[in-house]
Structure formats: structure tokens, C-alpha cells
Protein backbone atom coordinates (compact mmCIF):
# COMPACT_ATOMS: atom_id res chain seq x y z
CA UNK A 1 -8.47 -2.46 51.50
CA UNK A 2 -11.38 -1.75 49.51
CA UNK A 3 -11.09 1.92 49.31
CA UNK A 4 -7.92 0.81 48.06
CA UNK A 5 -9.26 -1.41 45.04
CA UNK A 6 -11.95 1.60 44.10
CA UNK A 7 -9.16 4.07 44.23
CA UNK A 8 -6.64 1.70 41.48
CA UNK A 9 -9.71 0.72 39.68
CA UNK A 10 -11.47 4.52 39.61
CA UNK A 11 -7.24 5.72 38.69
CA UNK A 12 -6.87 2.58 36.00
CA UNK A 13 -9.84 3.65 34.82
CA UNK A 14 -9.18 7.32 34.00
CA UNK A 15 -5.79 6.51 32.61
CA UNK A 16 -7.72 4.55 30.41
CA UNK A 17 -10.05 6.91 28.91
CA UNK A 18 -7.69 9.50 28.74
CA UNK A 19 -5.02 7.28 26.92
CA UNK A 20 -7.72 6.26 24.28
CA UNK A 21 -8.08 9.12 21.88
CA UNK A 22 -4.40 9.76 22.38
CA UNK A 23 -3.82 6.29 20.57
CA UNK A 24 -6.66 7.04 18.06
CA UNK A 25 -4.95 10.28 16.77
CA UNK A 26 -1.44 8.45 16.87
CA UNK A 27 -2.33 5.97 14.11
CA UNK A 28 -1.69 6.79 10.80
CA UNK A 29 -4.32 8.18 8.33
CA UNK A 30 -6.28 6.31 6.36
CA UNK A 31 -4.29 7.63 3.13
CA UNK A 32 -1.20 6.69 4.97
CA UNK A 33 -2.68 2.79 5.67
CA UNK A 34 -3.74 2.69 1.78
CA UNK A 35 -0.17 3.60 0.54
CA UNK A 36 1.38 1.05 3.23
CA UNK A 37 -1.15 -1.56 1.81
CA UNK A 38 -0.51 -0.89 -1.80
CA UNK A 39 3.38 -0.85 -1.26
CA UNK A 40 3.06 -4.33 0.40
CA UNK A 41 1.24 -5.43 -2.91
CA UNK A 42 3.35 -7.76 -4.65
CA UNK A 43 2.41 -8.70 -8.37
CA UNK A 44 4.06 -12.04 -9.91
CA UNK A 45 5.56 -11.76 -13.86
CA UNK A 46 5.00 -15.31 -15.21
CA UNK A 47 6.90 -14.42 -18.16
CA UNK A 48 10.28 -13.52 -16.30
CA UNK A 49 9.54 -15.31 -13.18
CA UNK A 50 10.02 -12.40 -10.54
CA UNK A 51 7.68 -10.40 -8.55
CA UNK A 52 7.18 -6.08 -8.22
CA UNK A 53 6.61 -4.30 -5.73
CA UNK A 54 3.12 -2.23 -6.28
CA UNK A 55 3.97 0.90 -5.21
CA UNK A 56 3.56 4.75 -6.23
CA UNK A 57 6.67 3.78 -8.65
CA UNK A 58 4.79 1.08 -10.48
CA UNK A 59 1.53 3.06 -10.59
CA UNK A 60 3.70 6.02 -12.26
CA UNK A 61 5.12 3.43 -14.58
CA UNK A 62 1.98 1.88 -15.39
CA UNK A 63 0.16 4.99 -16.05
CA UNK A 64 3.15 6.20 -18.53
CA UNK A 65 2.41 3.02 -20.17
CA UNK A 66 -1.04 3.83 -20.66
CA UNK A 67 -0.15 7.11 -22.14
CA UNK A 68 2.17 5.92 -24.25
CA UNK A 69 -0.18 3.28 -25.94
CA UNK A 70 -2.64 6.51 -26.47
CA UNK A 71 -5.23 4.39 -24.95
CA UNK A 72 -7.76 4.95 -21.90
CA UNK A 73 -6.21 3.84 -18.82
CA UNK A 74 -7.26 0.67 -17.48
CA UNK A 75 -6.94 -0.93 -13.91
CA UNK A 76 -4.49 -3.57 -13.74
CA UNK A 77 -6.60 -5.66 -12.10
CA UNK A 78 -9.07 -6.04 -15.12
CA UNK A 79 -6.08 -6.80 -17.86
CA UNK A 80 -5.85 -10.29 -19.12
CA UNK A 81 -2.67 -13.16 -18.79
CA UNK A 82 -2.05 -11.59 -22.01
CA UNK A 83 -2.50 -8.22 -21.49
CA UNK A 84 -0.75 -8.08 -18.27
CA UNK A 85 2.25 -9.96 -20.09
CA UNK A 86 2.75 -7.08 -22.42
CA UNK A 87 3.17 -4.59 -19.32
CA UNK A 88 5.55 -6.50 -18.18
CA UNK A 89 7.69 -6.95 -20.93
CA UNK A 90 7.24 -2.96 -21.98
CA UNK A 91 8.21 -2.35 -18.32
CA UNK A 92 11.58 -4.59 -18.08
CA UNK A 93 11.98 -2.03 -21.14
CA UNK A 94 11.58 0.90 -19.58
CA UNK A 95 13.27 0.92 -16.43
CA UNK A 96 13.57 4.12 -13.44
CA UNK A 97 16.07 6.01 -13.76
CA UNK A 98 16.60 5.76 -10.19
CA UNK A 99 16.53 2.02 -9.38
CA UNK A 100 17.76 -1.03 -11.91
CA UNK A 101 13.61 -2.34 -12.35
């Protein structure tokens, strides 16, 4: 009975080791994680009561904002109520193409 246990435990054992770096390279990279994180980002618009989606749409959209203001870009983290209000209203203004935002 005991070679029995020292057997399962020496086989659980190897599974084990062998089954870790196979679940390491299975997750997603760490660019991968980022986008996830950012698309689950949701930013409130106290003007028009709704909330966006922060993804690689709104970060397009933001930047084209920037440009067209001929100003430096600036995160949109560090904008004030008011500045952040003026975003939002160019940006109900200036929808995609491809979705109704």
C-alpha cells in the first residue's frame, strides 16, 4: 500500500511539473492583459449621463481630438471636470463611422 501512495504521489507529482509551464505559456501576453484591462475601463460623462467604453476606439478618438485642437496630447487622466467635459461633448460630435457613439 505504500509503494502504492509513493507511486500516485511521485506520478501526481510529475504531472504537475510538467503541466506548469504548459499553463504559463497558455496565458495571454502581457500586451494582450493591458488591452483586456483598458477595454474593461469604463469612463462616466456627467454632462450626458452615460458611460464609454475605454478602448483602442476611444484612444483613436481621443487622440484625433488632440490633433484637431493643434495642441500637445495630454493623458485623460490629468484633464480637469472641465476639460474632460469638452471631450465629451466634441466626441458625441464626432461619432465612428462604424458604431452610433
Amino acid at each position: 500500500m505504500i509503494r502504492v501512495r509513493r507511486a500516485f504521489l511521485a506520478v501526481t507529482m510529475g504531472v504537475g511539473m510538467l503541466a506548469t509551464p504548459i499553463a504559463v505559456f497558455a496565458s495571454s501576453s502581457p500586451q494582450a492583459q493591458a488591452r483586456e484591462a483598458s477595454a474593461r475601463e469604463r469612463i462616466y460623462d456627467r454632462d450626458r449621463r452615460d458611460y464609454h467604453d475605454w478602448n483602442e476606439s476611444e484612444d483613436r478618438a481621443y487622440r484625433r481630438y488632440w490633433q484637431s485642437r493643434h495642441r500637445a496630447y495630454r493623458d485623460y487622466s490629468r484633464l480637469n471636470a472641465r476639460e474632460r467635459s469638452h471631450y465629451w461633448s466634441w466626441r458625441h460630435s464626432h461619432p465612428d463611422r462604424d458604431r452610433g457613439n
